[in-house]
Protein backbone atom coordinates (compact mmCIF):
# COMPACT_ATOMS: atom_id res chain seq x y z
CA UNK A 1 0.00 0.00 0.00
CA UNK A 2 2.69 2.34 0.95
CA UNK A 3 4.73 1.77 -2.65
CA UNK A 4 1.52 2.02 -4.30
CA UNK A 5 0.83 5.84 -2.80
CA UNK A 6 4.32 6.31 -3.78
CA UNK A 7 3.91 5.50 -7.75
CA UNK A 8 3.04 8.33 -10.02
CA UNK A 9 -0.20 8.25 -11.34
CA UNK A 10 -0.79 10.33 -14.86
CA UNK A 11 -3.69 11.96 -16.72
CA UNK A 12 -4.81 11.16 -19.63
CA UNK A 13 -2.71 13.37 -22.22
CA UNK A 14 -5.33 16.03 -22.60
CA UNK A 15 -5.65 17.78 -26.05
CA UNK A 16 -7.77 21.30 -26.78
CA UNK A 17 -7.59 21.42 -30.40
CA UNK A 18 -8.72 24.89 -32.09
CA UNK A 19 -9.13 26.69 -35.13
CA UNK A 20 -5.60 28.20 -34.24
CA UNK A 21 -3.95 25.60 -32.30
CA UNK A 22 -2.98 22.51 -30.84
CA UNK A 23 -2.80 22.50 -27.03
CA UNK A 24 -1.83 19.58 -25.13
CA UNK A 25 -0.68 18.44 -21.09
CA UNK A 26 0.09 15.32 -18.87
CA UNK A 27 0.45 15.69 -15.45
CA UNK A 28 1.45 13.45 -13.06
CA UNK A 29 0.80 12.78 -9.39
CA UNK A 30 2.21 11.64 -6.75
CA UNK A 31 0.63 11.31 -3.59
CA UNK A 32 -0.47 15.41 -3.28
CA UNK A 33 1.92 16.43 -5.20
CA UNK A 34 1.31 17.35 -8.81
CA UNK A 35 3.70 17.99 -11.47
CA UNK A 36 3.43 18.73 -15.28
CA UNK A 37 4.90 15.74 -17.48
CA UNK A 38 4.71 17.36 -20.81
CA UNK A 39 3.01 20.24 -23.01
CA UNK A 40 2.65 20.87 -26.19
CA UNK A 41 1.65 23.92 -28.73
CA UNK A 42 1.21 23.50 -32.20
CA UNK A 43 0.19 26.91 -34.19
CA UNK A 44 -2.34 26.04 -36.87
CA UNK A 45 -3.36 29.30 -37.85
CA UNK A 46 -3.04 30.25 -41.67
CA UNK A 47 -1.65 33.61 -42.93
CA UNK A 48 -5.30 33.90 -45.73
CA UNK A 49 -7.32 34.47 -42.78
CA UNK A 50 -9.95 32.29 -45.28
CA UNK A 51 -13.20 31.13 -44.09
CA UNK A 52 -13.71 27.49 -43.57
CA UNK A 53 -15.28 25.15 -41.89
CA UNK A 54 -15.03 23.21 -38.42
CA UNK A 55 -12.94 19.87 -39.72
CA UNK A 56 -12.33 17.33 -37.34
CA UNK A 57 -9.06 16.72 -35.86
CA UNK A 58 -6.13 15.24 -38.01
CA UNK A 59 -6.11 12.21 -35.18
CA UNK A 60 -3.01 11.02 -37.00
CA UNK A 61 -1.37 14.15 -36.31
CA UNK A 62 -2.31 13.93 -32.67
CA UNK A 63 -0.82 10.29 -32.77
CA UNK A 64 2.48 11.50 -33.99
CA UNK A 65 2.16 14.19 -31.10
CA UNK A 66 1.95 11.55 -28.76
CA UNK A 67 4.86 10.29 -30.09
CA UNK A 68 7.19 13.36 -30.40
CA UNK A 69 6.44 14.28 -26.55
CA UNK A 70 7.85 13.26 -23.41
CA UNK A 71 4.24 11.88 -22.65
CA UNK A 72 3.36 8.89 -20.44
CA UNK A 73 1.16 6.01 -22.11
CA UNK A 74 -1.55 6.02 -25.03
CA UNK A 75 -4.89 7.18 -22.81
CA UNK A 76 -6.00 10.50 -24.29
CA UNK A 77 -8.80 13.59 -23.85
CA UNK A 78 -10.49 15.74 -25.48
CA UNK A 79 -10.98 19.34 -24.60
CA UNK A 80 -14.69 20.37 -26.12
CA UNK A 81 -16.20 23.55 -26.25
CA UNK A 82 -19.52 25.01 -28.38
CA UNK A 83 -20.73 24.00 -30.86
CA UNK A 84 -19.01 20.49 -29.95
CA UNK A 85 -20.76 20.72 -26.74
CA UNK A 86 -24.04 22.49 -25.35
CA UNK A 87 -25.04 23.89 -22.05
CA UNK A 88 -28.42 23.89 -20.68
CA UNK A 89 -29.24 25.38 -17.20
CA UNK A 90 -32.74 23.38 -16.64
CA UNK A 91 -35.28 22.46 -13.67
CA UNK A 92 -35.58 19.11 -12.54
CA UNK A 93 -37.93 18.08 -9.42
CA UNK A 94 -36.16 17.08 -6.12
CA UNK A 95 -37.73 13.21 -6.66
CA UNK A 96 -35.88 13.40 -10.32
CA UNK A 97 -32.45 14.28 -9.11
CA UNK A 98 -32.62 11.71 -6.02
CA UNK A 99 -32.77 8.74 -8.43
CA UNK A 100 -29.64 6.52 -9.57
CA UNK A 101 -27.25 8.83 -11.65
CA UNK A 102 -28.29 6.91 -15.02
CA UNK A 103 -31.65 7.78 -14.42
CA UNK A 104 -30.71 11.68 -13.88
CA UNK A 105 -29.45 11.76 -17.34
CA UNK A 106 -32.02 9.94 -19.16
CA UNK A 107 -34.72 12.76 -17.58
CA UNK A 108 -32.37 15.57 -18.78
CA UNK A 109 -31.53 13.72 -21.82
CA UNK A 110 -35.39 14.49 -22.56
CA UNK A 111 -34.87 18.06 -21.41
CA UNK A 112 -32.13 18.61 -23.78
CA UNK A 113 -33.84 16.61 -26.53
CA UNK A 114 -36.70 19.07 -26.60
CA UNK A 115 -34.30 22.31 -26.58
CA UNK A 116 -31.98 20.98 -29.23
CA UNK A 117 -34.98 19.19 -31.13
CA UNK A 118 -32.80 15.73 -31.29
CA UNK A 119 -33.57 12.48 -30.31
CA UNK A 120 -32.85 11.86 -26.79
CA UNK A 121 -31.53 8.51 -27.52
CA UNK A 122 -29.13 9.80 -29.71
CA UNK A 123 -27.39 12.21 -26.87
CA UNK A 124 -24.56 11.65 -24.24
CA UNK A 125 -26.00 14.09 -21.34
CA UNK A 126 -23.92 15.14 -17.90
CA UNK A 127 -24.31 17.45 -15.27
CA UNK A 128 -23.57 19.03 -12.47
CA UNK A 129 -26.06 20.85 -9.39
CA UNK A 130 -26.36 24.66 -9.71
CA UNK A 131 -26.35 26.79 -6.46
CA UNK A 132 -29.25 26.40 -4.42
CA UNK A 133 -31.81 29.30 -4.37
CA UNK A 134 -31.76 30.27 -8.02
CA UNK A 135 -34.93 32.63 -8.17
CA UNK A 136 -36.01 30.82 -11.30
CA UNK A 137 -35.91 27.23 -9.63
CA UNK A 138 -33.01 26.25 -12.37
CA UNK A 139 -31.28 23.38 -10.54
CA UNK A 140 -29.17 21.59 -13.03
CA UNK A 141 -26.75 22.74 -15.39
CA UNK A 142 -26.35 19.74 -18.42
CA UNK A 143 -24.39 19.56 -21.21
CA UNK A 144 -24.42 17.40 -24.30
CA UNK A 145 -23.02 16.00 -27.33
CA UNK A 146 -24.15 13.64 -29.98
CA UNK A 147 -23.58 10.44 -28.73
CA UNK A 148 -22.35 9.34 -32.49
CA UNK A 149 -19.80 12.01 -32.23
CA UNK A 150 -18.37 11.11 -29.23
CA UNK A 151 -18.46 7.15 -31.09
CA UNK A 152 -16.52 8.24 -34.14
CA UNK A 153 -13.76 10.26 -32.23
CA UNK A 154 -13.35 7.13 -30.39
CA UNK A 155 -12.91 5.26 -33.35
CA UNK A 156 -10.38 7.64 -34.79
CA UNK A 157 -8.10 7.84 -32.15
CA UNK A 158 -8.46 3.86 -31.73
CA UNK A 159 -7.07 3.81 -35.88
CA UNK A 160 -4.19 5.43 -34.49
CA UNK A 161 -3.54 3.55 -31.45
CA UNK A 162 -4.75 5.69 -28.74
CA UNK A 163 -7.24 5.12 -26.33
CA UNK A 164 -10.30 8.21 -25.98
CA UNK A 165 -10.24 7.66 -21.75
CA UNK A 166 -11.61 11.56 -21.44
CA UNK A 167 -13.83 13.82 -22.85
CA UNK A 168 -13.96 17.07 -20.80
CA UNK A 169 -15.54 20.42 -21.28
CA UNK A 170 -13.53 24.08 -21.66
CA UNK A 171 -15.58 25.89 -19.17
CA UNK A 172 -14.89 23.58 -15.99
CA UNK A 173 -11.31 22.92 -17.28
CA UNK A 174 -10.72 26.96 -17.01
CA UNK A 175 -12.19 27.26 -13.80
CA UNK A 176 -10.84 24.59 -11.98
CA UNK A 177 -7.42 25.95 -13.32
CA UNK A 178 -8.23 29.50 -12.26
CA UNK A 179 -9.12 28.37 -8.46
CA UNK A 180 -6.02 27.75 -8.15
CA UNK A 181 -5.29 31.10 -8.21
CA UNK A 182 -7.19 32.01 -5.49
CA UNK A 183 -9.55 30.54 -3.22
CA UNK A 184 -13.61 32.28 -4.29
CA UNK A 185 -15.88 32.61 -1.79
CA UNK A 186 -19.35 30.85 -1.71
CA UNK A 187 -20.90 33.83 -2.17
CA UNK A 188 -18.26 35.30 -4.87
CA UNK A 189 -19.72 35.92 -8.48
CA UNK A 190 -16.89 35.43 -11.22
CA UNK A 191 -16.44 34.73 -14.38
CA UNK A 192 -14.24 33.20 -16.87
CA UNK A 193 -14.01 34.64 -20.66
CA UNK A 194 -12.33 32.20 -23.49
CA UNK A 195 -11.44 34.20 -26.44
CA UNK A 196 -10.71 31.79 -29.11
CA UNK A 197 -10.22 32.51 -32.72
CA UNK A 198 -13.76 31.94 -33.73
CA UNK A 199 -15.57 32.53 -31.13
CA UNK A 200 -15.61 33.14 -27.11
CA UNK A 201 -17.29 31.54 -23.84
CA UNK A 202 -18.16 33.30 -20.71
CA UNK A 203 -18.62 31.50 -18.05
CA UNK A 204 -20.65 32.90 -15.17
CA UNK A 205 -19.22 31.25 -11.98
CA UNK A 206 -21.01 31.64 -7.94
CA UNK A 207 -18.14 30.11 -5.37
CA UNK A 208 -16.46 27.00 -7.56
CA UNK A 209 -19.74 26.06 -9.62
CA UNK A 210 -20.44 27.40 -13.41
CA UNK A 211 -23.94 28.87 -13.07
CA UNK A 212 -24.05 30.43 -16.47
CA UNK A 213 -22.43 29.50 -19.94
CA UNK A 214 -22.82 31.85 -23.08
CA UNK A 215 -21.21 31.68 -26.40
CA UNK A 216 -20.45 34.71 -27.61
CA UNK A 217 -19.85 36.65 -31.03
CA UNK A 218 -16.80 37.94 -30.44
CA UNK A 219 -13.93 36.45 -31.54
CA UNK A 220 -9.96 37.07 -31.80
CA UNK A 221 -10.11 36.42 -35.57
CA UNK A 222 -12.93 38.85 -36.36
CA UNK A 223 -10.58 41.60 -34.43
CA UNK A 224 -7.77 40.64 -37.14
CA UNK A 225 -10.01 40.22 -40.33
CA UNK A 226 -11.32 44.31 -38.74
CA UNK A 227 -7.72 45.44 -38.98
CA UNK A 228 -6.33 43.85 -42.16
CA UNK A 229 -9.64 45.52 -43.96
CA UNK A 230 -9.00 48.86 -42.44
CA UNK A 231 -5.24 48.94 -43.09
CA UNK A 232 -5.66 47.01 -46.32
CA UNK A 233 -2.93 44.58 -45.65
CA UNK A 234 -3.18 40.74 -45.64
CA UNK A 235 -4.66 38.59 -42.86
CA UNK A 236 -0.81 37.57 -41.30
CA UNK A 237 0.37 41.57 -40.86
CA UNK A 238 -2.89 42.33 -39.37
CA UNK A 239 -2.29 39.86 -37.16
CA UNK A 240 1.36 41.06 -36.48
CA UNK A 241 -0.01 44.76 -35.98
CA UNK A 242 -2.78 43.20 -33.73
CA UNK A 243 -0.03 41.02 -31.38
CA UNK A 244 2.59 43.65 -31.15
CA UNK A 245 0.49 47.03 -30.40
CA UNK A 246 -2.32 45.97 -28.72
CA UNK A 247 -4.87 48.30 -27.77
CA UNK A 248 -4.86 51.51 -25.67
CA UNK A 249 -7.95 54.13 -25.82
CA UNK A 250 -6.76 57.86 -26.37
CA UNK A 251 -7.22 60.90 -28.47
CA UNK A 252 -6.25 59.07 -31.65
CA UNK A 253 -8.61 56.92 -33.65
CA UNK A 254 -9.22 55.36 -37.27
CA UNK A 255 -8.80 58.83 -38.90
CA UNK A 256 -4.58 58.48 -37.81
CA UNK A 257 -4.23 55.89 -40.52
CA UNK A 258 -3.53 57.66 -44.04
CA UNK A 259 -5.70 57.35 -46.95
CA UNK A 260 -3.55 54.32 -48.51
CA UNK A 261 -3.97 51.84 -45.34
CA UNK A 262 -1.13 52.41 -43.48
CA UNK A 263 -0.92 53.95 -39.95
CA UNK A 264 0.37 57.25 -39.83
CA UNK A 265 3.12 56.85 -36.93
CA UNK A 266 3.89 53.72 -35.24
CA UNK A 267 3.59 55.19 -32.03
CA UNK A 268 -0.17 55.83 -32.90
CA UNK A 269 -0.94 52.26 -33.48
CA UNK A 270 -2.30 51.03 -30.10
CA UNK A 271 -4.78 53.90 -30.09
CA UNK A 272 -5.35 53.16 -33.98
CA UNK A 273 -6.25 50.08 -33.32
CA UNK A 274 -8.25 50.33 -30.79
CA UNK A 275 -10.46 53.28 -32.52
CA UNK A 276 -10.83 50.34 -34.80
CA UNK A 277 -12.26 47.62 -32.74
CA UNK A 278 -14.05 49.82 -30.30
CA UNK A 279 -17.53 48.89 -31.64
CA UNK A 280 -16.55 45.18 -31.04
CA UNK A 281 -15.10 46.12 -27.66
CA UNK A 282 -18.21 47.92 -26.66
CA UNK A 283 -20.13 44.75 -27.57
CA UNK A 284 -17.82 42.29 -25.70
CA UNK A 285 -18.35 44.85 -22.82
CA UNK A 286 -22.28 44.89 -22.72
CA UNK A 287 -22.37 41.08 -23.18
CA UNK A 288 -20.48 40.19 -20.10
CA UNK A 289 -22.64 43.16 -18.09
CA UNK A 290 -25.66 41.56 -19.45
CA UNK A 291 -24.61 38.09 -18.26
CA UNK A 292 -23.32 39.25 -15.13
CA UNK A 293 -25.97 40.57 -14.42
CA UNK A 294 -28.26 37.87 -15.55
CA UNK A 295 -26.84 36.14 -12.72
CA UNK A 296 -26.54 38.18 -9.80
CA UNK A 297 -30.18 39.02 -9.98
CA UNK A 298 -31.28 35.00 -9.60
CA UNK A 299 -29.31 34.92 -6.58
CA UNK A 300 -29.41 36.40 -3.57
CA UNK A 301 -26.50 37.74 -1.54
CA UNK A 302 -23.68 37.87 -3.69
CA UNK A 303 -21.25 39.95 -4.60
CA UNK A 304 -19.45 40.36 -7.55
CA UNK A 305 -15.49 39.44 -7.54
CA UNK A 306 -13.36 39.79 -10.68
CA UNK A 307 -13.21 38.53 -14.57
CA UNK A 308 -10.50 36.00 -15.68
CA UNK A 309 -9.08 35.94 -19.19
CA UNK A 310 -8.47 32.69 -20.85
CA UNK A 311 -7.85 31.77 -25.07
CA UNK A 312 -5.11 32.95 -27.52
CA UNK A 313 -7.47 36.54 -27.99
CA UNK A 314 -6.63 37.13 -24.18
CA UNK A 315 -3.14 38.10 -25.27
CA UNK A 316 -4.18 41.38 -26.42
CA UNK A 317 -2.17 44.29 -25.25
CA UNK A 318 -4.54 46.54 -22.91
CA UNK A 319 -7.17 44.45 -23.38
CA UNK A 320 -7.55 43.58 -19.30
CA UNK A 321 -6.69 47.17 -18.80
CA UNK A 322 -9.78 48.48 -20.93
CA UNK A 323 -12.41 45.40 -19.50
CA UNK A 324 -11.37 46.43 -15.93
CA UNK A 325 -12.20 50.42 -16.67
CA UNK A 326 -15.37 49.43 -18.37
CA UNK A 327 -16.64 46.66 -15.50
CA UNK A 328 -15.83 48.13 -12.60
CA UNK A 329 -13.77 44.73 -11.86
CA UNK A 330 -10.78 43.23 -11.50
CA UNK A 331 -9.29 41.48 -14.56
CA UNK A 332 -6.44 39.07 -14.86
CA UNK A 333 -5.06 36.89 -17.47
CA UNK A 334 -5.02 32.96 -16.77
CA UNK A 335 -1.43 33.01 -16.56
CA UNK A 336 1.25 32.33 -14.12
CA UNK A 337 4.18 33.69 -15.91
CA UNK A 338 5.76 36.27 -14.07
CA UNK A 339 5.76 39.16 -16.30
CA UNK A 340 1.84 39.57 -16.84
CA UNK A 341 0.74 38.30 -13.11
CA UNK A 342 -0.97 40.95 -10.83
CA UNK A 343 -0.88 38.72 -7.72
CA UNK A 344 0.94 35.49 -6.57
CA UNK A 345 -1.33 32.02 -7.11
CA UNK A 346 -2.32 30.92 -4.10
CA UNK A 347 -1.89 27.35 -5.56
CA UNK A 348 0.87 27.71 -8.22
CA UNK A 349 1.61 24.90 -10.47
CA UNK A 350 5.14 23.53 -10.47
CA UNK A 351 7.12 23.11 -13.53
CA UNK A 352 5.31 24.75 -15.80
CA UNK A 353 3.99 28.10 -16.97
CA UNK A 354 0.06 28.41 -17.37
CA UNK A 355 -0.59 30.49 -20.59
CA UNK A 356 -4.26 32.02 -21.56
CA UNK A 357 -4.38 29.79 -24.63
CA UNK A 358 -3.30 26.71 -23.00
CA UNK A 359 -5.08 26.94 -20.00
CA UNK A 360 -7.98 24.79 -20.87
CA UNK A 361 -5.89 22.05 -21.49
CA UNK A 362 -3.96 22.11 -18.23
CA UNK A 363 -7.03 22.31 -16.27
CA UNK A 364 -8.83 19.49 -17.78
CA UNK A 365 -5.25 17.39 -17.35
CA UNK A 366 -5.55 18.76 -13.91
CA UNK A 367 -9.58 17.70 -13.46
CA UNK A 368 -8.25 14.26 -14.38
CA UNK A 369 -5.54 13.56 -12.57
CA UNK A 370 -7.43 14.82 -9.28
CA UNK A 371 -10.37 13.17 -9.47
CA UNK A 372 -12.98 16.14 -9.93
């Protein structure tokens, strides 16, 4: 018994594969002790900036990742997020939620059935208890995925000689990671916003439990495609102006840029840029209010903490610095690394450096490995 609390135990290698990226972690256990094994980024983003549609994962490319890294075994995850995925907050009677687990998620099964207007049968449901005293009675928070889906990624990955053991969801990944930064209380609202490239989740959070999930329109991509048709350049320099200048609200606006495209001074750029993307700013802005506040009126009691940053469109220079001034909150980035931190983690992670576009990955490798 005592060798066996000794022995390392490891998740599954979990993978959060996006439109721009590739973002994998292992970590490994022992006893209470956690440490990362490997990680892994893999830029996928194109320089056309083109349209296309949501493929499926190259599984064979995953495979040879497996392969390349200093990983532990075969077992893999999956990171999900919408559309994969769906969340439902729904209202199930006290009698329905005291029955055997499998029962619980053939009743919401139904639920979701109706909302999506799918089969039942044809849906893999889970879910988790919302806070008690939601004015609206909601009492359930269920997410799903057809169960076919689910069925052919396992397939895939089994071609290529790894074993699906996981299939985890963004929005719990991210906040399990970001408790670790500090400890909410029951009564804290927070949230968590993933800005991917094509699209974002905000996650509405009350003490450790999602209570609200919302895709939104925003996206990091949309910000780039804005730029490169203002300063009539190709998708990859907007993308360079957008990484290196950032954002910063001033005097200067869209009018600096000259009549051919290109920015009048370099040192007006941030303020350029952000005259550019205000409208979409604005918008971010009054759909995390809106949710917020969604929120804290169905419960009582609570007070609102701070917003966490997560996804590759989190890098954005000023972009914590303009949410803040507009919400009247804190805002961090999901990070640990030294330079962009505002405050110690109260529960750092050792031997590795959290990033905001790699953070759903290390959570859900951290959600495995612990047991939540």
């Amino acid at each position: 018994m005592l060798l066996t609390g000794l022995r390392a135990r490891h998740s599954a290698i979990m993978f959060d594969v996006g439109t721009a990226g590739v973002r994998a972690c292992q970590v490994a256990a022992r006893g209470t002790a956690l440490t990362v094994r490997d990680t892994l980024r893999l830029e996928l983003r194109g320089s056309t900036g083109q349209e296309h549609n949501d493929a499926p994962p190259d599984y064979s490319r995953l495979a040879r990742l497996v392969g390349q890294g200093g990983f532990a075994g075969s077992e893999v995850g999956l990171v999900l997020s919408p559309p994969d995925v769906r969340f439902y907050a729904l209202r199930l009677p006290k009698k329905a939620l005291a029955q055997p687990e499998s029962r619980v998620r053939e009743a919401l099964a139904w639920e979701v059935a109706r909302e999506m207007r799918a089969d039942a049968a044809a849906l893999e449901v889970r879910y988790w208890p919302l806070p008690p005293g939601h004015q609206q009675g909601l009492n359930v928070m269920a997410v799903a995925l057809p169960t076919e889906r689910a069925l052919q990624w396992h397939r895939q990955l089994a071609d290529d000689r790894l074993r699906l053991r996981r299939l985890d969801v963004a929005p719990c990944a991210l906040v399990h990671l970001a408790r670790r930064m500090w400890t909410p209380a029951e009564n804290e609202l927070w949230a968590v916003l993933d800005l991917g490239h094509r699209r974002a989740t905000l996650t509405v959070v009350l003490g450790r439990v999602p209570a609200y999930i919302r895709s939104l329109s925003t996206s990091s991509d949309q910000w780039t495609r804005r730029l490169a048709e203002a300063f009539e350049v190709g998708h990859e320099e907007a993308e360079r102006i957008k990484r290196a200048h950032g954002i910063h609200p001033g005097e200067s606006d869209a009018r600096a840029a000259r009549a051919d495209g290109v920015p009048s001074s370099g040192r007006d750029l941030p303020s350029v840029v952000f005259g550019l993307l205000r409208s979409s700013l604005e918008e971010l802005t009054r759909a995390i209010s809106l949710c917020v506040g969604y929120v804290l009126q169905n419960f009582a009691d609570v007070s609102v903490g701070r917003l966490v940053l997560a996804g590759g469109g989190a890098n954005l220079r000023g972009l914590p610095q303009y949410l803040a001034a507009q919400l009247g909150v804190p805002v961090s980035l999901l990070t640990s690394d030294p330079q962009r931190l505002s405050a110690p983690w109260e529960r750092p992670l050792p031997g590795t450096t959290v990033l905001p576009e790699s953070a759903a990955a290390t959570g859900a490798a951290l959600l495995d490995v612990e047991g939540s």
